[in-house]
Protein backbone atom coordinates (compact mmCIF):
# COMPACT_ATOMS: atom_id res chain seq x y z
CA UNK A 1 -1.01 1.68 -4.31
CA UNK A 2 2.14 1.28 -1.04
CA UNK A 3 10.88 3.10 2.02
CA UNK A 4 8.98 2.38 5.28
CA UNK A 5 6.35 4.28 6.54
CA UNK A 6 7.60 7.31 9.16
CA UNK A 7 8.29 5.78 12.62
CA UNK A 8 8.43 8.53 15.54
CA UNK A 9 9.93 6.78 17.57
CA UNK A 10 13.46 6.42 15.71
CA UNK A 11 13.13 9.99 13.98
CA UNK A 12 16.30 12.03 14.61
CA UNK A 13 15.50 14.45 17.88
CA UNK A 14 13.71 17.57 17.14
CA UNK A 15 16.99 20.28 18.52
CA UNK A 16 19.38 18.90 15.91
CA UNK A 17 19.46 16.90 11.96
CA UNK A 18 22.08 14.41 12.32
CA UNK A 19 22.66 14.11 8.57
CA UNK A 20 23.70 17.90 8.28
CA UNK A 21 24.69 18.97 12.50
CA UNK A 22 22.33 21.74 11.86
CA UNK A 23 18.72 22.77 13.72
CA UNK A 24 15.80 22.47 11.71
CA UNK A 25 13.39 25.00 10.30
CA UNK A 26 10.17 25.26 10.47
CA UNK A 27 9.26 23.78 7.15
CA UNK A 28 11.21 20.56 8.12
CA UNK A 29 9.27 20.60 11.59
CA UNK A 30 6.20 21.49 9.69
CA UNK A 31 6.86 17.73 7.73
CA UNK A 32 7.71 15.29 10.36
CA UNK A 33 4.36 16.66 11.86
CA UNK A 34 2.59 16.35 8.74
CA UNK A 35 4.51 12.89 8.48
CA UNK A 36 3.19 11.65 12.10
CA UNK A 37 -0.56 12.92 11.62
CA UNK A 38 -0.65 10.86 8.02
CA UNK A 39 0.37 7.77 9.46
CA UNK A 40 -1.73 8.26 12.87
CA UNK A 41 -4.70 8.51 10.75
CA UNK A 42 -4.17 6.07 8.13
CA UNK A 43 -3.97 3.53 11.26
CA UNK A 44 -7.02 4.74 12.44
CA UNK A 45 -8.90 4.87 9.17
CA UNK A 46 -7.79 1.02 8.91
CA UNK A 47 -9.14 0.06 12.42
CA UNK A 48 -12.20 2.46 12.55
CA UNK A 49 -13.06 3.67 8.85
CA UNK A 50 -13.87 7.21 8.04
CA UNK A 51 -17.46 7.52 9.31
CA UNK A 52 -15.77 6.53 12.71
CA UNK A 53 -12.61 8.70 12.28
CA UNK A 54 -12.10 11.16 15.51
CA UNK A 55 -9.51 13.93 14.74
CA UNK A 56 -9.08 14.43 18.20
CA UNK A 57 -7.33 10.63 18.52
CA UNK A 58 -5.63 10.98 15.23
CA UNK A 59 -3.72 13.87 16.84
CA UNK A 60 -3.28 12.40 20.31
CA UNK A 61 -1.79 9.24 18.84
CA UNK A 62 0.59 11.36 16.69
CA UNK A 63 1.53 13.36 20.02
CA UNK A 64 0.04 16.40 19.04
CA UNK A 65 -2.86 18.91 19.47
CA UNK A 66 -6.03 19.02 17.40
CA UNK A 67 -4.82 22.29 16.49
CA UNK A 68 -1.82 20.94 15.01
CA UNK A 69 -3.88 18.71 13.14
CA UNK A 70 -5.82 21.62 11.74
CA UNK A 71 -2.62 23.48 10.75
CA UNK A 72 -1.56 20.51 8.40
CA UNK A 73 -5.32 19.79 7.18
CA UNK A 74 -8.67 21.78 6.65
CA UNK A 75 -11.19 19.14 7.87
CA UNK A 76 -11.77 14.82 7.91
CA UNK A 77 -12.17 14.75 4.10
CA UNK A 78 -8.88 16.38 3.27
CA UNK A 79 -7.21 13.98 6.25
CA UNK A 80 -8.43 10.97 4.30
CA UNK A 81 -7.34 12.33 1.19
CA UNK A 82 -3.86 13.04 1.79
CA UNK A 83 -3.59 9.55 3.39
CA UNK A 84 -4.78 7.80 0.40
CA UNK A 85 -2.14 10.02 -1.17
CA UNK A 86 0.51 8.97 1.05
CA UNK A 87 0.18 5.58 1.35
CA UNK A 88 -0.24 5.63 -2.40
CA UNK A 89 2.99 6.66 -2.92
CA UNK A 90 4.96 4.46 -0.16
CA UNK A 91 3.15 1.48 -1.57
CA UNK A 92 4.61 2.71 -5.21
CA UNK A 93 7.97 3.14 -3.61
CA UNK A 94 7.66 -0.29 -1.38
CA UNK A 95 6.11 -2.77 -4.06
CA UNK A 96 5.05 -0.76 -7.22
CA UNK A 97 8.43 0.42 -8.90
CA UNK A 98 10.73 -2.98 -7.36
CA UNK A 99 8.41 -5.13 -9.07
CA UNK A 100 9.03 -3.53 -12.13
CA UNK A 101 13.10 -5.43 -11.87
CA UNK A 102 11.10 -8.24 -12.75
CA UNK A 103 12.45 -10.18 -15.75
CA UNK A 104 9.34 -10.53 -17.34
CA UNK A 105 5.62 -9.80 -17.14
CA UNK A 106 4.97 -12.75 -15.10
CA UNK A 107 8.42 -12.09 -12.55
CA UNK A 108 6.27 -8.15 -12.15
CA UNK A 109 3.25 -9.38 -11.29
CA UNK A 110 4.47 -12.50 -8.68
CA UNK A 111 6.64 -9.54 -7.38
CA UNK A 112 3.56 -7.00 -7.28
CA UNK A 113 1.66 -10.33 -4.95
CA UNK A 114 4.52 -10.65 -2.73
CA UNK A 115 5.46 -6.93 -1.94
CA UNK A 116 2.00 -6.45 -1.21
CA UNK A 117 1.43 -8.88 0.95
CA UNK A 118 4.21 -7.67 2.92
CA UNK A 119 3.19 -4.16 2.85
CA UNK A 120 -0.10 -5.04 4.37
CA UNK A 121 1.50 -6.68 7.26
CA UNK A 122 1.34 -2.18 8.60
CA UNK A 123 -1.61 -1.45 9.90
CA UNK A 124 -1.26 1.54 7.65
CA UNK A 125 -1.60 -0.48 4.30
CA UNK A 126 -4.86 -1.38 4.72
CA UNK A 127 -6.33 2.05 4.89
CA UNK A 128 -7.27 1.48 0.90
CA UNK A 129 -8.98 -2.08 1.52
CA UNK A 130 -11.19 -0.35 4.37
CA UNK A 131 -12.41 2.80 2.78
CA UNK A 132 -13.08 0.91 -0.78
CA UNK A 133 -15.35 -1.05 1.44
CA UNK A 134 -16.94 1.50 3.19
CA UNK A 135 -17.36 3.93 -0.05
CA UNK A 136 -18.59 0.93 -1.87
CA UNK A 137 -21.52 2.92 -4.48
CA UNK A 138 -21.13 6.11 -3.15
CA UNK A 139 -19.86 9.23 -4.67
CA UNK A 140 -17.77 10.74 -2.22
CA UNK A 141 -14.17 12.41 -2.74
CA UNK A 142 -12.79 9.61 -0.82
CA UNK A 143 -14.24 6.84 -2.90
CA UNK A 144 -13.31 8.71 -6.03
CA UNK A 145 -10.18 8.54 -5.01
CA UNK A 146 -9.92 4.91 -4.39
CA UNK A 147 -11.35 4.58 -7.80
CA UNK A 148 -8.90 5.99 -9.14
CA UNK A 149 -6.16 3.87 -7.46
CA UNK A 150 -7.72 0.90 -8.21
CA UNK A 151 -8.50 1.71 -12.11
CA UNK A 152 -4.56 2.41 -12.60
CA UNK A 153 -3.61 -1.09 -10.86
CA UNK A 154 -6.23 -2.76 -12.47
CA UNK A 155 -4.71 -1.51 -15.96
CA UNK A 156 -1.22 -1.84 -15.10
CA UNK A 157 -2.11 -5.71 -14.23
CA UNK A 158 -3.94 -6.07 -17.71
CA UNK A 159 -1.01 -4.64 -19.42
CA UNK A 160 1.06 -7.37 -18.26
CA UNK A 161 -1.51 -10.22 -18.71
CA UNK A 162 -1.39 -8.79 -22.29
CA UNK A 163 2.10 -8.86 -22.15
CA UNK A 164 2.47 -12.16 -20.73
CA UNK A 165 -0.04 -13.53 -23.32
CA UNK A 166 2.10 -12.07 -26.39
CA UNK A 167 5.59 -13.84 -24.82
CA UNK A 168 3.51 -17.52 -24.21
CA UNK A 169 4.24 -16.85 -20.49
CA UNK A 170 0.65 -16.39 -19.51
CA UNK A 171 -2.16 -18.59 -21.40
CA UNK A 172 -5.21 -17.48 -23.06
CA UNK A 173 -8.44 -17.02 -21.30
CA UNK A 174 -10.75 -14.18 -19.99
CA UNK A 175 -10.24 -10.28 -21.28
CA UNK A 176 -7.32 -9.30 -19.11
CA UNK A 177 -9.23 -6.57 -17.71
CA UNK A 178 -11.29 -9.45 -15.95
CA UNK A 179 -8.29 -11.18 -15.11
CA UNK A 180 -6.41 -7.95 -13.68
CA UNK A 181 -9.49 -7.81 -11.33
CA UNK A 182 -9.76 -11.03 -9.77
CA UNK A 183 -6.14 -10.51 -9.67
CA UNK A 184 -6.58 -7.75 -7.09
CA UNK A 185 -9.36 -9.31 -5.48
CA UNK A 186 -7.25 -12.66 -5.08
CA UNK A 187 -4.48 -10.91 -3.37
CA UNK A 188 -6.65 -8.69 -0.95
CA UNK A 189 -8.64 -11.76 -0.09
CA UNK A 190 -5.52 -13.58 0.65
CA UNK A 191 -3.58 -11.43 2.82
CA UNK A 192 -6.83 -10.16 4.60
CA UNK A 193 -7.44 -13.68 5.51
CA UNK A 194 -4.14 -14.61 6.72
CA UNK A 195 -3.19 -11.43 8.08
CA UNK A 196 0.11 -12.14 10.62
CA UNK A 197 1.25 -15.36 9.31
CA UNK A 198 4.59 -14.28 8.39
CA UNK A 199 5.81 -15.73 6.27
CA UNK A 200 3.15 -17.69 4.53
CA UNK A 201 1.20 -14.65 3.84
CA UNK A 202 3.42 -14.16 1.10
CA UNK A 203 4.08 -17.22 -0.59
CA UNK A 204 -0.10 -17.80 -0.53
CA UNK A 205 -0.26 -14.30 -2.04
CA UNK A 206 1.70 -15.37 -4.76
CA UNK A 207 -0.27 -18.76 -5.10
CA UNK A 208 -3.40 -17.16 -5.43
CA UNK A 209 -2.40 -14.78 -8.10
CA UNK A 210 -0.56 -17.32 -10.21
CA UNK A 211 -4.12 -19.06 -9.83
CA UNK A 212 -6.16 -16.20 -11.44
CA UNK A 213 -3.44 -16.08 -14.06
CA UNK A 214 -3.77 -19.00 -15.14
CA UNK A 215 -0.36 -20.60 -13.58
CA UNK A 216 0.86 -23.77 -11.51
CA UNK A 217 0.51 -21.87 -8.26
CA UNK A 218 2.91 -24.02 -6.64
CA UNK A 219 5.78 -23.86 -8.81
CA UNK A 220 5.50 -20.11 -9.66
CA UNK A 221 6.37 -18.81 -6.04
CA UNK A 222 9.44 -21.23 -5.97
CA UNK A 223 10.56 -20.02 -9.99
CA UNK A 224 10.08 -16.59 -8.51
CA UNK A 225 11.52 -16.56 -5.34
CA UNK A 226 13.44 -13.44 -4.34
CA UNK A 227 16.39 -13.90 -2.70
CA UNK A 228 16.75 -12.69 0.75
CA UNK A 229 17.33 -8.81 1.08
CA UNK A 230 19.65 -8.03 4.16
CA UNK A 231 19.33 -4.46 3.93
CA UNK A 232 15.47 -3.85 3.65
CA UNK A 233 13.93 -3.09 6.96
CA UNK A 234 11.20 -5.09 8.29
């Protein structure tokens, strides 16, 4: 809900910014610290969950002190929070606002299956799937939060079944809200249960969606198939 997530290990050095010559200041230290600590902790919140979230580790893993850690965030709640929050917006930057090139309601949402799938092959991208779990019926910050992901995917999904429905691309059948749901659960299902099959993890993603939307799942992926990007990272 997911450009790459930060990666430490290729980040310019810390005495100079190569894309200007000059040293940085403390606000741009300040982010590649806060940068590090989000994406420690949303791999840890994806292995371990929240109730099992150390701060201590988060840090360690990042290369910094707890105190660090404290500097960028008040306590565990506002940690989680900010993740959710920043893997948010790299999923929306990743899969969310490419899909929208799509020709057509149905090109979107094969496009939303596929870029998620391979967003979730991070560790990082699965921090949502875990905590919606875990927060499952309780009223907690954290799950409010998820909610609230997850209610403006779910609607963006109807909007195109609706969409889909009014072009004859899409057929008739359950209220679209229904359909956006199982649409979601369809593609977390899938790519949870295939997790590091590149590449089939995205071509089943696809299937499985075109499924719930009432599509020939094998002849969607192949009508949809993107052609190869050279200069996206994987």
């Amino acid at each position: 809900m997911y450009v790459r997530a930060p990666d430490r290990t290729s980040a310019p050095s810390i005495a100079t910014e190569p894309a200007t010559g000059r040293r940085p200041t403390q606000a741009d230290r300040s982010a590649r610290t806060r940068s590090a600590l989000l994406a420690s902790a949303a791999k840890e919140l994806s292995r371990y969950g929240y109730g099992n979230l150390i701060l201590e580790r988060v840090a360690a893993e990042a290369g910094y002190t707890r105190g660090a850690l404290y500097h960028q965030f008040t306590d565990k709640e506002d940690l989680a929070l900010a993740v959710l929050d920043w893997v948010n917006e790299n999923w929306m930057r990743e899969v969310g606002d490419p899909a929208r090139q799509g020709s057509d309601p149905v090109a979107e949402l094969i496009a939303l299956a596929r870029g998620h799938a391979v967003f979730c092959r991070r560790d990082i991208a699965r921090v949502v799937m875990a905590l919606r779990v875990e927060f499952s019926g309780q009223d907690h910050p954290v799950g409010r939060a998820i909610a609230q992901i997850s209610r403006a995917g779910a609607k963006r999904v109807a909007r195109l079944v609706n969409a889909g429905r009014r072009m004859g691309t899409i057929p008739p059948g359950p209220p679209a809200r229904a359909v956006a749901l199982a649409f979601f659960g369809a593609l977390e299902g899938t790519v949870i249960q295939v997790a590091g099959q590149t590449p089939h993890d995205e071509v089943l993603a696809a299937r499985a969606v075109a499924g719930v939307l009432g599509l020939d799942p094998d002849a969607v992926p192949r009508a949809t198939e993107r052609k190869p990007d050279l200069g996206r990272r994987r």
